[in-house]
N, C-alpha and C. Protein backbone atom coordinates (compact mmCIF):
# COMPACT_ATOMS: atom_id res chain seq x y z
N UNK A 1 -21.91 -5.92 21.32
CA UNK A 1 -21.50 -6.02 19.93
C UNK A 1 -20.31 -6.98 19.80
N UNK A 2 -20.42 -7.49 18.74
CA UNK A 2 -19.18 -8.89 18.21
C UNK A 2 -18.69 -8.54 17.22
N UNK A 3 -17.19 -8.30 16.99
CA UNK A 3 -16.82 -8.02 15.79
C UNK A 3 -15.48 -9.11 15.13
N UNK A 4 -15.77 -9.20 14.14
CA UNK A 4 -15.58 -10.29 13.67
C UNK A 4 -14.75 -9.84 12.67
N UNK A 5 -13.32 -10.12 12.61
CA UNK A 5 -12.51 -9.32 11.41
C UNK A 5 -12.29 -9.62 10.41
N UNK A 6 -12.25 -9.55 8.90
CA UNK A 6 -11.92 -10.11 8.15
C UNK A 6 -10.92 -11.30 8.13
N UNK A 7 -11.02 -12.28 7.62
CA UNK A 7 -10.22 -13.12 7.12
C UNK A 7 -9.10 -13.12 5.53
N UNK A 8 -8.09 -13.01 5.88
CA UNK A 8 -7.11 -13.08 4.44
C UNK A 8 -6.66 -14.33 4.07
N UNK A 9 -6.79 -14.88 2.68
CA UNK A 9 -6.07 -16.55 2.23
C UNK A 9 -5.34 -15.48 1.53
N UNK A 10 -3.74 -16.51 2.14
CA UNK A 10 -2.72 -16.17 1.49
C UNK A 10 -2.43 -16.61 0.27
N UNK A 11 -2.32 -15.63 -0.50
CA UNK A 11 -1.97 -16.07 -2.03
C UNK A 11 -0.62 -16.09 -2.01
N UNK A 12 0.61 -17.15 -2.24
CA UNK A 12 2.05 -17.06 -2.47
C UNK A 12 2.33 -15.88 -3.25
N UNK A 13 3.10 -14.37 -2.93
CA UNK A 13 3.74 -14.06 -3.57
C UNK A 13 4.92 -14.24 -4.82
N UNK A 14 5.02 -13.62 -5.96
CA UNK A 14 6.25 -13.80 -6.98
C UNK A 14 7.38 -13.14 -5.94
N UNK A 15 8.28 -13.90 -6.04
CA UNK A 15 9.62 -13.44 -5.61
C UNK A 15 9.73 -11.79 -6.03
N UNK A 16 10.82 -10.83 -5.42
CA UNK A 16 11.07 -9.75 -5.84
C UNK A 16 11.75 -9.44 -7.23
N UNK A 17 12.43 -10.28 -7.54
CA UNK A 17 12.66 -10.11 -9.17
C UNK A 17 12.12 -10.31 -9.94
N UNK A 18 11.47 -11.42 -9.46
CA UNK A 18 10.38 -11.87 -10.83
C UNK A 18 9.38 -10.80 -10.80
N UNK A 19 8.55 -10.22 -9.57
CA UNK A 19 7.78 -9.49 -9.63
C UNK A 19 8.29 -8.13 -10.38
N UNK A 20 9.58 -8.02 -10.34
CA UNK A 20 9.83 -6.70 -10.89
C UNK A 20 10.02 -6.99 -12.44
N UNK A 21 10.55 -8.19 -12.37
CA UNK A 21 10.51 -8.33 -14.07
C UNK A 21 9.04 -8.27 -14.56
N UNK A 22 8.54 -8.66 -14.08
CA UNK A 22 6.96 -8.82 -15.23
C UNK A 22 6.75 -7.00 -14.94
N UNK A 23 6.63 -6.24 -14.11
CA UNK A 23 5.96 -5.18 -13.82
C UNK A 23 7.43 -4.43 -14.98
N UNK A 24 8.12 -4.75 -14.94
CA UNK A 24 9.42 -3.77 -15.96
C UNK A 24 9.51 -2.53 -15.06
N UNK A 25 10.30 -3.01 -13.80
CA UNK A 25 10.72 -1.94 -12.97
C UNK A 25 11.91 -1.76 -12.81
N UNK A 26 12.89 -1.08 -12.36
CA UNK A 26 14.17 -1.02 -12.31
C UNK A 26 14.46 -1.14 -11.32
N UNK A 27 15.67 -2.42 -10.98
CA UNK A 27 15.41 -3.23 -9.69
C UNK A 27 16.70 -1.96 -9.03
N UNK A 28 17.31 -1.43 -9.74
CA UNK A 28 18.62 -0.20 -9.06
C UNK A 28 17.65 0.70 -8.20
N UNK A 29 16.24 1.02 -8.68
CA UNK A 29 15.50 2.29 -8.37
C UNK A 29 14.86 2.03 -6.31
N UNK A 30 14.41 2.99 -5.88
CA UNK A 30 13.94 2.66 -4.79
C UNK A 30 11.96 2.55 -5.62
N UNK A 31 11.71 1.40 -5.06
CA UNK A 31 9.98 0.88 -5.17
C UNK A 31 8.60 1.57 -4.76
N UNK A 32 8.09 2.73 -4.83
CA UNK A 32 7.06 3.20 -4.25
C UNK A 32 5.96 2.50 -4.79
N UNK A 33 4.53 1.33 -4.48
CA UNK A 33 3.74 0.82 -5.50
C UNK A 33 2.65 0.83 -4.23
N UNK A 34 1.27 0.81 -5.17
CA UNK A 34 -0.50 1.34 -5.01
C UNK A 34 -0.69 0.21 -5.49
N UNK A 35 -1.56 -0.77 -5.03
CA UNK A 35 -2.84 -1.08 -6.09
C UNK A 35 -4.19 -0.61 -5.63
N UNK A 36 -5.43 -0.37 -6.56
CA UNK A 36 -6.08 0.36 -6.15
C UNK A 36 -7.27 0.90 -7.74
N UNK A 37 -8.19 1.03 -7.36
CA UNK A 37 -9.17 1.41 -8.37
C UNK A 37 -8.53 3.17 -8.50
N UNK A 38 -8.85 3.76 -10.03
CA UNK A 38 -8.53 4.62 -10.25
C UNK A 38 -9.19 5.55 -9.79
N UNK A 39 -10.20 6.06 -8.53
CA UNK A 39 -11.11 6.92 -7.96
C UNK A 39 -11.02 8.21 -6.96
N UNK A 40 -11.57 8.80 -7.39
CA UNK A 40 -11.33 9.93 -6.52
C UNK A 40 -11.09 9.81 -4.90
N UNK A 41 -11.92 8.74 -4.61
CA UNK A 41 -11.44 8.40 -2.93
C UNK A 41 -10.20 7.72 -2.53
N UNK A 42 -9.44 7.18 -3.92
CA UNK A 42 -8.44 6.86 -3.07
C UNK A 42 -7.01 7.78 -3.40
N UNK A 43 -7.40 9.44 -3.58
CA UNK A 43 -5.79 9.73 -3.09
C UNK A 43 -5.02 9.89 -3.92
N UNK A 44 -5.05 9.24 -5.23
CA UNK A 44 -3.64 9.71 -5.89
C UNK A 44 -3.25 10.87 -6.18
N UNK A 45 -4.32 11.72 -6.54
CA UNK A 45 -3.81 12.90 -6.87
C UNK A 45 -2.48 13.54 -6.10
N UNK A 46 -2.76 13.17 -4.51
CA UNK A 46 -2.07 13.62 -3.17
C UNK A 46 -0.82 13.03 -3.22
N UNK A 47 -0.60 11.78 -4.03
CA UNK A 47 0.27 10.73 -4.05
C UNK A 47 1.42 11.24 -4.75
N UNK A 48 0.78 11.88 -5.82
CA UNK A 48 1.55 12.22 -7.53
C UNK A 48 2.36 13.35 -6.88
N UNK A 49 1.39 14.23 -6.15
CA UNK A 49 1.46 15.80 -5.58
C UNK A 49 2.95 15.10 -4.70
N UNK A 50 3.30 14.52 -3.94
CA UNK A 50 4.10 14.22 -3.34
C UNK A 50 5.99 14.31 -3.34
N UNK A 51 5.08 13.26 -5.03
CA UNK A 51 6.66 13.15 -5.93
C UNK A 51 7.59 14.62 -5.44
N UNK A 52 6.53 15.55 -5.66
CA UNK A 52 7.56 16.56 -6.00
C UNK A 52 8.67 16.99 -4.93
N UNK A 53 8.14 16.44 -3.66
CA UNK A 53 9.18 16.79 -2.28
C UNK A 53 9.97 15.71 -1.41
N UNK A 54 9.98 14.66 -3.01
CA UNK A 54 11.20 13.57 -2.12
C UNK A 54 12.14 13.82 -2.57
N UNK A 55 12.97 13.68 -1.45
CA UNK A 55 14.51 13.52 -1.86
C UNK A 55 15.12 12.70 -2.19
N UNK A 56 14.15 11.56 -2.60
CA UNK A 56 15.38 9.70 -2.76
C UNK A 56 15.75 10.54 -4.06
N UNK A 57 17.17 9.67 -4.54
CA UNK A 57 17.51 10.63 -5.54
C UNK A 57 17.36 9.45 -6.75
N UNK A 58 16.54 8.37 -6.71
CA UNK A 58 16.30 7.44 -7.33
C UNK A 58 15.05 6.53 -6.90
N UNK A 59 13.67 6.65 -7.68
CA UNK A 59 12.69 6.01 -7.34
C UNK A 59 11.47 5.75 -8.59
N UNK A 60 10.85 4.85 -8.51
CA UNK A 60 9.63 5.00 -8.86
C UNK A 60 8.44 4.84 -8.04
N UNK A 61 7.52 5.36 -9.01
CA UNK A 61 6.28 5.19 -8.63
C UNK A 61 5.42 4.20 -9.56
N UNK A 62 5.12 2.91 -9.22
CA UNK A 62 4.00 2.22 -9.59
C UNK A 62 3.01 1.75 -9.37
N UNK A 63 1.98 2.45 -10.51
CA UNK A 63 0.60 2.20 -9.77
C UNK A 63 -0.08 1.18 -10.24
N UNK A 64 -0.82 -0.07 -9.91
CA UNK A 64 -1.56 -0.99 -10.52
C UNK A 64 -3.07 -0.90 -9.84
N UNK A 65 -3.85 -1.03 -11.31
CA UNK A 65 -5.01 -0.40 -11.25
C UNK A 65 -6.08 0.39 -12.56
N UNK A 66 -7.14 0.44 -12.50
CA UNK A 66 -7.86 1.51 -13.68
C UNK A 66 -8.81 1.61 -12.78
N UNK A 67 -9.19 2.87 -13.89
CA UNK A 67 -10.85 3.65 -13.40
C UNK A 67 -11.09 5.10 -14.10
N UNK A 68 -12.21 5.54 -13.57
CA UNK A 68 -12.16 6.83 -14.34
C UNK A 68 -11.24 7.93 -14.45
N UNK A 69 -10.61 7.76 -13.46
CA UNK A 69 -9.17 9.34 -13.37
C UNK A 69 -8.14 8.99 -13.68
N UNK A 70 -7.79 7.57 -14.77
CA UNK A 70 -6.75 7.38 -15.52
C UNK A 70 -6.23 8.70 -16.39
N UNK A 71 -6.62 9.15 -17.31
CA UNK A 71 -6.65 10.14 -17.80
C UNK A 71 -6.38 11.70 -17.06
N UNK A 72 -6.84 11.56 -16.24
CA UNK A 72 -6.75 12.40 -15.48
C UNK A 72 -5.50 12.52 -14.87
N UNK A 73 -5.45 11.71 -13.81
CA UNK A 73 -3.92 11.94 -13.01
C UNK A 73 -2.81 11.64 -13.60
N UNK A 74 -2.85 10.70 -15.50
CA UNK A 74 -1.52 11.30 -16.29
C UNK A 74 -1.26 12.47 -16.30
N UNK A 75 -2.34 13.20 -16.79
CA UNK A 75 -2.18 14.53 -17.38
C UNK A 75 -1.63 15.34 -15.70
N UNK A 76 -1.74 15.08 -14.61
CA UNK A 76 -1.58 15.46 -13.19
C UNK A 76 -0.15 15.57 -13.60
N UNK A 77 0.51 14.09 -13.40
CA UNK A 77 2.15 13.87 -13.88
C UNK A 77 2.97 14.62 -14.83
N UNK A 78 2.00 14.84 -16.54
CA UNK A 78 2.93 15.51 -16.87
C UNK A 78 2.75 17.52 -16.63
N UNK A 79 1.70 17.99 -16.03
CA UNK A 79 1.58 19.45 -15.31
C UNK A 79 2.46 18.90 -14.12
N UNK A 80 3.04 18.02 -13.31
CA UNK A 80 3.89 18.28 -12.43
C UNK A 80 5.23 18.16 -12.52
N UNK A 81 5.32 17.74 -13.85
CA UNK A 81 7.10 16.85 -14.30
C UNK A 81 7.14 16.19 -13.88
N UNK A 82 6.21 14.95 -13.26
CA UNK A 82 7.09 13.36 -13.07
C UNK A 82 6.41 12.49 -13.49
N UNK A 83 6.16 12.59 -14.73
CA UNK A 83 5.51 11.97 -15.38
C UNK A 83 7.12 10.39 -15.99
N UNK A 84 7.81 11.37 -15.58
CA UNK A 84 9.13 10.01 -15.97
C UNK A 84 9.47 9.30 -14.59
N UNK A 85 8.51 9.53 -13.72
CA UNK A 85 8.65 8.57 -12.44
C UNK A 85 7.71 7.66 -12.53
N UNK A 86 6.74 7.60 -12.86
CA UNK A 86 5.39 6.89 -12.46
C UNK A 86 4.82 5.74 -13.70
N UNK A 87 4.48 4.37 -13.38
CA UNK A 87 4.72 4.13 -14.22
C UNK A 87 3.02 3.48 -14.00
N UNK A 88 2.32 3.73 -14.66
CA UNK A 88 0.61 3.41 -14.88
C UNK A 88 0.50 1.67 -15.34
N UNK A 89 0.31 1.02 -14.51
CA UNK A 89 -0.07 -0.68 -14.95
C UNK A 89 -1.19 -0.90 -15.29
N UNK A 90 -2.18 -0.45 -15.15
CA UNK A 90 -3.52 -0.65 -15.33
C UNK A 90 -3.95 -2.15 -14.72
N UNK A 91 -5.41 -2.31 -15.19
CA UNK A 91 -5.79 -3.24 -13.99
C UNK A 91 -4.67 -5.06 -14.11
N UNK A 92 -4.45 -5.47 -13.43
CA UNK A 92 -3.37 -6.75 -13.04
C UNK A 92 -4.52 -7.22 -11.99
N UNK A 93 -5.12 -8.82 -12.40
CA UNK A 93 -5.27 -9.72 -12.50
C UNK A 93 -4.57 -9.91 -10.63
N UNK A 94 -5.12 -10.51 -9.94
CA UNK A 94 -4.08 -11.26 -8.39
C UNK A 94 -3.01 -10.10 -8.68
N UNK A 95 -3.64 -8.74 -8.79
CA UNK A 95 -2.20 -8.12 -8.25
C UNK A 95 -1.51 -7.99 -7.11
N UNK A 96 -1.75 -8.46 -5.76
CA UNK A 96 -1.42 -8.73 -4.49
C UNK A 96 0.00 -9.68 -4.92
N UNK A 97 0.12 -10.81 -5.90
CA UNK A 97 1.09 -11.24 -6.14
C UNK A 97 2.75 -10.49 -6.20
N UNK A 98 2.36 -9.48 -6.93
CA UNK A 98 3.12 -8.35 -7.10
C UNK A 98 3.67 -7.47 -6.19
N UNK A 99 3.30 -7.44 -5.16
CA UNK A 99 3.26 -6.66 -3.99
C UNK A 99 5.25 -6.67 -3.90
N UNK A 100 5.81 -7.98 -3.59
CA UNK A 100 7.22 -8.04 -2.73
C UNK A 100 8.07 -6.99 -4.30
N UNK A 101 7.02 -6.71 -5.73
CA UNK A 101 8.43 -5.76 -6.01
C UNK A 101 8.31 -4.46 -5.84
N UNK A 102 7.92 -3.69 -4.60
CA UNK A 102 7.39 -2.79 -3.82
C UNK A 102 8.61 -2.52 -2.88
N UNK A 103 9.38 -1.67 -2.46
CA UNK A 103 10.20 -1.19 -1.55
C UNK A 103 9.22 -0.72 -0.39
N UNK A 104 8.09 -0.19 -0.52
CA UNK A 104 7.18 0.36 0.22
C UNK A 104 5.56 0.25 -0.35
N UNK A 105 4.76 0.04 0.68
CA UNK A 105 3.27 0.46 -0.09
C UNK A 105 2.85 1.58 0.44
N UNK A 106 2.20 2.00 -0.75
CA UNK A 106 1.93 3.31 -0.55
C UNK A 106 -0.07 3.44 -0.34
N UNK A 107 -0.92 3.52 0.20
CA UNK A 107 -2.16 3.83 0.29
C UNK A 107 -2.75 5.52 0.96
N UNK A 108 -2.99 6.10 -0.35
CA UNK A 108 -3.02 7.53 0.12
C UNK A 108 -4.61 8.01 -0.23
N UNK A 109 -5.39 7.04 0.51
CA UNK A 109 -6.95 7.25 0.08
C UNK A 109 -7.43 8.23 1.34
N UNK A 110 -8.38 8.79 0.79
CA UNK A 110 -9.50 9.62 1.69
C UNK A 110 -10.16 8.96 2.55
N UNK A 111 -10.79 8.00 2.15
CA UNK A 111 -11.90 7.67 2.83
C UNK A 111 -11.56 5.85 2.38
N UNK A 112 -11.34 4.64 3.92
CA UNK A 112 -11.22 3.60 3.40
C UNK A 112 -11.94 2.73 4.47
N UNK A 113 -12.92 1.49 3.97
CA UNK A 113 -13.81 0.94 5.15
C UNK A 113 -13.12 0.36 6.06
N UNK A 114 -11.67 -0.95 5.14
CA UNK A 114 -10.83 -1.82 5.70
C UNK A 114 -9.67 -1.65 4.97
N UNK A 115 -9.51 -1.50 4.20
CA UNK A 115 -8.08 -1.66 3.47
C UNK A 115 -7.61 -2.91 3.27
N UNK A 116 -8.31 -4.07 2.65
CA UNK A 116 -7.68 -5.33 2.76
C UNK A 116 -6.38 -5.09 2.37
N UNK A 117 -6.17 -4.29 1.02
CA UNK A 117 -4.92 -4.61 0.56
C UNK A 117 -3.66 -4.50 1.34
N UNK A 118 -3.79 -3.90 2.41
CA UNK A 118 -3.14 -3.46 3.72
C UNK A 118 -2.45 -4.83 4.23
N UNK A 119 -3.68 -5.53 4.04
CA UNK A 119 -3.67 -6.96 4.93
C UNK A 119 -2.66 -7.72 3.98
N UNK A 120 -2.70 -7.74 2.42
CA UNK A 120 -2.37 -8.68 1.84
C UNK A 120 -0.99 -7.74 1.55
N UNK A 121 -0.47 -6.66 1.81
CA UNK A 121 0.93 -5.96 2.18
C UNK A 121 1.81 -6.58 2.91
N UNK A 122 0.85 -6.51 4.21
CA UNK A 122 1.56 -7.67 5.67
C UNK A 122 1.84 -8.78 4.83
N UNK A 123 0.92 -9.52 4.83
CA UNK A 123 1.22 -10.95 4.07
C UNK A 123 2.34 -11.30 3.46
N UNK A 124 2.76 -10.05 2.66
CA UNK A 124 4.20 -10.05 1.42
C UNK A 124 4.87 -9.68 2.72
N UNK A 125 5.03 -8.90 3.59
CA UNK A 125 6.00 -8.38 4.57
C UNK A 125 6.57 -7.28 3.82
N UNK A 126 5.94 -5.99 3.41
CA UNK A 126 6.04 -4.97 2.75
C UNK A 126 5.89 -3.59 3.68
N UNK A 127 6.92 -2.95 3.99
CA UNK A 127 6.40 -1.96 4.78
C UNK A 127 5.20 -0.74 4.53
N UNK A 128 4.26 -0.24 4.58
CA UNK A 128 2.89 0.85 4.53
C UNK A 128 2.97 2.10 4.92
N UNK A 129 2.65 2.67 4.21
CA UNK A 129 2.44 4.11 5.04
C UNK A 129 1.09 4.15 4.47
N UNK A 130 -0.07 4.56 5.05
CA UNK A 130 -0.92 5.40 4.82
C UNK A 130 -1.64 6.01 5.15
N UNK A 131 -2.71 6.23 4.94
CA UNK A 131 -3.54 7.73 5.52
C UNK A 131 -4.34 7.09 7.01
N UNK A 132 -4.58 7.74 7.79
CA UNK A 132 -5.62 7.57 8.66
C UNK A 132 -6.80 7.67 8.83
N UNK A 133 -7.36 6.78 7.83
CA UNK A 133 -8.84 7.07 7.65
C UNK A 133 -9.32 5.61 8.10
N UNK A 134 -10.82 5.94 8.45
CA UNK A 134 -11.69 4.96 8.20
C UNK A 134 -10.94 3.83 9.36
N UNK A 135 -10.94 2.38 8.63
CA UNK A 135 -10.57 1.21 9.20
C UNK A 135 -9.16 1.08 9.58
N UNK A 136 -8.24 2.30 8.56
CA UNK A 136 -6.70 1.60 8.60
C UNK A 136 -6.30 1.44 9.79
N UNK A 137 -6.31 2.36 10.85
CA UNK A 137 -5.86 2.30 12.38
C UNK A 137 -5.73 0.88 12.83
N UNK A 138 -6.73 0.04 12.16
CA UNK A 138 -7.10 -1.31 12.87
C UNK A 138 -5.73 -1.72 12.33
N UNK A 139 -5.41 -1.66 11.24
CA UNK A 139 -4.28 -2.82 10.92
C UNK A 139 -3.03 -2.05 10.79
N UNK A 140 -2.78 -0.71 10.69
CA UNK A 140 -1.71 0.08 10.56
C UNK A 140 -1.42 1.16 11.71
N UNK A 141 -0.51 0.83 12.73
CA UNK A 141 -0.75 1.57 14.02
C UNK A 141 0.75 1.98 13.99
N UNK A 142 0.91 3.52 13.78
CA UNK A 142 1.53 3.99 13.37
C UNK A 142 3.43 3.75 14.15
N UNK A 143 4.23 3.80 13.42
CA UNK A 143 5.60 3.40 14.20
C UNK A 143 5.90 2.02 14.48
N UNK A 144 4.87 1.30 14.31
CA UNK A 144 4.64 -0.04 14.97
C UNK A 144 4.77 -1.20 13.51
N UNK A 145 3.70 -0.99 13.25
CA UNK A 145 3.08 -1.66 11.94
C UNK A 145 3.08 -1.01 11.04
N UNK A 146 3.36 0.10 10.35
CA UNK A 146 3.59 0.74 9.41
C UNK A 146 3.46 2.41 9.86
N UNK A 147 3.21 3.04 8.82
CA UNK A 147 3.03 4.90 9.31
C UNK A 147 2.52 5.20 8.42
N UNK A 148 1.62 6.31 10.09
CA UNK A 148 0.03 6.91 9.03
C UNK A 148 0.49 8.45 8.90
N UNK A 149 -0.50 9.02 7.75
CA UNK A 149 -0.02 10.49 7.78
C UNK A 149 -1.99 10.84 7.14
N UNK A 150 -1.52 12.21 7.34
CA UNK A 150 -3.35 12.80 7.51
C UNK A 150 -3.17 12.44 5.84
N UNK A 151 -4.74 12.57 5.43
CA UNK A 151 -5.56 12.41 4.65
C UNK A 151 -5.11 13.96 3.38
N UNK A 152 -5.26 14.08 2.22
CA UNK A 152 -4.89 15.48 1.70
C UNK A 152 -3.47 16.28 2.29
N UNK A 153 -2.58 15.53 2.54
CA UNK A 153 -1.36 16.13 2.62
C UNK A 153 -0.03 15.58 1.91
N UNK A 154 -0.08 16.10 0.73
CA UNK A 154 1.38 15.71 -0.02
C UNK A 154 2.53 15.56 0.42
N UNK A 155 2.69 16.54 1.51
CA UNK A 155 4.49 16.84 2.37
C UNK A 155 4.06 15.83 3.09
N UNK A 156 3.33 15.12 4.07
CA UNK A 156 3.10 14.34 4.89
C UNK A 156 3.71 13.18 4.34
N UNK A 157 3.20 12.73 2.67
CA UNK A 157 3.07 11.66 2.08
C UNK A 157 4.88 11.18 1.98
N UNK A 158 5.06 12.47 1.19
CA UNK A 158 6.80 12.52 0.84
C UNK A 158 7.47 12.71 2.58
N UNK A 159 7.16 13.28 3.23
CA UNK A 159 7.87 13.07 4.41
C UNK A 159 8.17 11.71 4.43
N UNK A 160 7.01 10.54 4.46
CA UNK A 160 7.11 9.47 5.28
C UNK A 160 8.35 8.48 4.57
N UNK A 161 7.76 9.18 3.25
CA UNK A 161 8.89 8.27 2.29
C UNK A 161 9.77 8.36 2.30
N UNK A 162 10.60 9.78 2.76
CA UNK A 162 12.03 10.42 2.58
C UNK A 162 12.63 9.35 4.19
N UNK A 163 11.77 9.71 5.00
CA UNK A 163 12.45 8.96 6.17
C UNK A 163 12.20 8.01 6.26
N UNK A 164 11.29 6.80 5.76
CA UNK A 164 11.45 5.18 5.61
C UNK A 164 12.74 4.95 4.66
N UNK A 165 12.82 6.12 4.10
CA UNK A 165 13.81 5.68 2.77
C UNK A 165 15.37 5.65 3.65
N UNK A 166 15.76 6.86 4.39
CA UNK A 166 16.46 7.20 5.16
C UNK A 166 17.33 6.51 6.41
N UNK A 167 16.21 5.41 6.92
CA UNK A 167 16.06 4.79 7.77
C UNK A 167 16.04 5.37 8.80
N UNK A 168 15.19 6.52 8.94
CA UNK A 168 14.62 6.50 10.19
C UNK A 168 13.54 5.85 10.48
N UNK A 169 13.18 5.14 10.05
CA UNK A 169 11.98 4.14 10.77
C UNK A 169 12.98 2.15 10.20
N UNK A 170 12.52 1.11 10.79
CA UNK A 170 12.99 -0.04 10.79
C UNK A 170 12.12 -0.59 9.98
N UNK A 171 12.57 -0.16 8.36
CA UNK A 171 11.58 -1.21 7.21
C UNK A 171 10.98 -2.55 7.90
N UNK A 172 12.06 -3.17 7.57
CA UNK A 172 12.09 -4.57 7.87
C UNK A 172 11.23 -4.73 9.07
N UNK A 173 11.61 -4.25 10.65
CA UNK A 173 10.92 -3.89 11.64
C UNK A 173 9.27 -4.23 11.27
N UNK A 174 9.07 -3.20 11.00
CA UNK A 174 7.79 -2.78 10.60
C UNK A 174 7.05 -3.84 9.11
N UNK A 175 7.77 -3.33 8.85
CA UNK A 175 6.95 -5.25 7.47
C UNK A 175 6.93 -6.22 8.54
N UNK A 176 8.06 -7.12 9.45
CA UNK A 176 7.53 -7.66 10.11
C UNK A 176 6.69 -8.02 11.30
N UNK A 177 6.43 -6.80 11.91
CA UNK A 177 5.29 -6.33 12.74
C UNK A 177 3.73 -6.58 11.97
N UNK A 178 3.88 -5.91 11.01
CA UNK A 178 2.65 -6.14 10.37
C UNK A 178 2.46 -7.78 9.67
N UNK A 179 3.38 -8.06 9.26
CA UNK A 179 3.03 -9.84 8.87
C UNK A 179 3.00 -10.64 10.02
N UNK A 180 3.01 -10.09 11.36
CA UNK A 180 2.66 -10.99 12.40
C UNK A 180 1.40 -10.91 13.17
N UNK A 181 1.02 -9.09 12.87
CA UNK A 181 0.08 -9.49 13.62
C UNK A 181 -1.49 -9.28 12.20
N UNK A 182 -1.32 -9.24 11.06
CA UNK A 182 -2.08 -9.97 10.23
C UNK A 182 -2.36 -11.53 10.41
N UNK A 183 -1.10 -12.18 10.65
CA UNK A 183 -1.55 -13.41 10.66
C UNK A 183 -2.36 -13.66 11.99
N UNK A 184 -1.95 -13.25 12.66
CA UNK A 184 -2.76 -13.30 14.35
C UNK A 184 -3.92 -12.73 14.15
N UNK A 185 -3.98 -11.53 13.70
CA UNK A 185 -5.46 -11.04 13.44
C UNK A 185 -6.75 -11.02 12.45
N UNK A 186 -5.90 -11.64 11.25
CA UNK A 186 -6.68 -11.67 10.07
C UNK A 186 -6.63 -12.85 9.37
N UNK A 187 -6.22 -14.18 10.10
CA UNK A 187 -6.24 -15.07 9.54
C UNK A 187 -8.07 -15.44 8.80
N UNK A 188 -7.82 -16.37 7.94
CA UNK A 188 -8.96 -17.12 7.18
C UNK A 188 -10.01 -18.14 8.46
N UNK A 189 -8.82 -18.95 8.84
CA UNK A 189 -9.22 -19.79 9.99
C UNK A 189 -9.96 -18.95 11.41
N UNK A 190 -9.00 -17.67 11.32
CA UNK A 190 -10.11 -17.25 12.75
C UNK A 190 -11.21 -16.53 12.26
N UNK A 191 -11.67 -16.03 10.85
CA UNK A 191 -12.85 -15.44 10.64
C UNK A 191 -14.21 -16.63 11.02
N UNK A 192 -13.54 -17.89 10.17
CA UNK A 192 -14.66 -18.45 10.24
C UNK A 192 -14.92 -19.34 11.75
N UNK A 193 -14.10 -19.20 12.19
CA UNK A 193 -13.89 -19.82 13.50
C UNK A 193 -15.00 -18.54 14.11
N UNK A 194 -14.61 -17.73 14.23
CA UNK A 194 -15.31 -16.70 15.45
C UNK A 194 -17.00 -16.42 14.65
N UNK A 195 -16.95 -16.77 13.31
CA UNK A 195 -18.26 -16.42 12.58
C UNK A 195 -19.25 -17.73 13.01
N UNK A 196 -18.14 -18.51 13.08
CA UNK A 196 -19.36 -19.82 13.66
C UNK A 196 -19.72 -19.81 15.51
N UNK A 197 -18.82 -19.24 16.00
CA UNK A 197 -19.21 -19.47 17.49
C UNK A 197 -20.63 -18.34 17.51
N UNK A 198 -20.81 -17.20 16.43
CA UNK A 198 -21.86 -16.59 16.63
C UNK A 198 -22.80 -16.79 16.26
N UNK A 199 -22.80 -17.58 15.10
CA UNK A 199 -23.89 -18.14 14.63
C UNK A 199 -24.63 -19.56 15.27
N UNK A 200 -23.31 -20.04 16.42
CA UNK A 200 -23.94 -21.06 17.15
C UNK A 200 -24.45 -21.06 18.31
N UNK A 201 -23.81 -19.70 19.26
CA UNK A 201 -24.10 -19.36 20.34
C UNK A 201 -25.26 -18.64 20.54
C-alpha cells in the first residue's frame, strides 16, 4: 500500500489584529476559535460543556461556521451561562485566513477522516488541541505538535486549555512543531510529486 498525504496551498493569513478586528474579538481576552460545520460529529456540544471548568479568568470562545445545531448549541450556552463567552460567526468565506486571531485551536469532533483544518492551523502557527479520533494522530501527536484529549470529555477539553493557558505546555513550541512538520508533510508540491511517481511507476 502507498499512501499519499494530502497536500495544503498556503493561503497568507490576516495578521492577528486585523483578524481580530474583522471577527470583533477582544484582543485583552485569551482566543479559544473552531471552524467547522455546525454537526453533530464535530463536538461542540463537548466544547460549550467545557467552558464551564476553565479557569482563564478572561476568554472567548469563537466559533466560525453553520449547520443544523446552530440553534441548538445557542440554546446549550444560554442553559449553561456562557452564552456571554461564545461568540457564533456563522459561515466565513477562506475562514482559515482568520485562524492567527486564535490564541489556540480548538477541534473537539467525534469522528474526523483528516482534519485539514488542523493542517491549515500549522500553516498560521496556531497551537491545537484536539480529540483523538480518526486521522488527527497523523498530524497532531500529542506534547509534540499540539494535544489530544479523548473524544466526549468536557474536563479533558478545559483541562488542556487551563494548562496551555498556564504554560504548562510551550505554545509557541508546539505551533512551531506543527508548522514544520506540515510543511514537510503536507506540502502541495509533495502530494503531487508522490501522486505522479504512482501513477507513473
Amino acid at each position: 500500500m502507498i499512501v499519499v498525504r494530502h497536500g495544503i496551498d498556503e493561503v497568507p493569513p490576516f495578521s492577528k489584529t486585523t483578524a481580530q478586528e474583522i471577527l470583533g474579538v477582544s484582543k485583552k481576552s485569551f482566543i479559544i476559535g473552531s471552524i467547522a460545520e455546525l454537526h453533530p460529529i464535530k463536538g461542540f456540544s463537548y466544547a460549550i460543556e467545557a467552558l464551564k471548568f476553565i479557569s482563564i479568568p478572561d476568554f472567548q470562545y469563537v466559533i466560525i461556521g453553520d449547520g443544523e445545531l446552530r440553534d441548538v448549541l445557542k440554546k446549550e450556552t444560554t442553559d449553561l451561562g456562557v452564552s456571554d463567552k461564545i461568540l457564533f460567526k456563522g459561515f466565513i468565506k477562506d475562514a482559515a485566513q482568520y485562524l492567527k486571531a486564535f490564541d489556540v485551536f480548538l477541534l473537539p469532533s467525534l469522528s474526523e477522516a483528516f482534519g485539514y483544518v488542523l493542517a491549515e492551523a500549522g500553516l498560521a502557527e496556531i497551537p491545537v488541541i484536539a480529540t483523538s479520533v480518526g486521522g488527527v494522530p497523523e498530524i497532531i501527536k500529542d506534547g509534540e505538535t499540539g494535544i489530544l484529549v479523548r473524544p466526549r470529555q468536557a474536563k479533558e477539553i478545559a483541562n488542556a486549555l487551563n494548562a496551555l493557558y498556564e504554560g504548562k505546555y510551550d505554545a509557541k513550541k508546539l505551533a512551531s512543531n506543527l508548522h514544520t512538520y506540515v510543511k514537510k508533510e503536507f506540502s502541495l508540491d509533495r502530494m503531487i510529486s508522490e501522486t505522479e511517481k504512482v501513477l507513473t511507476n
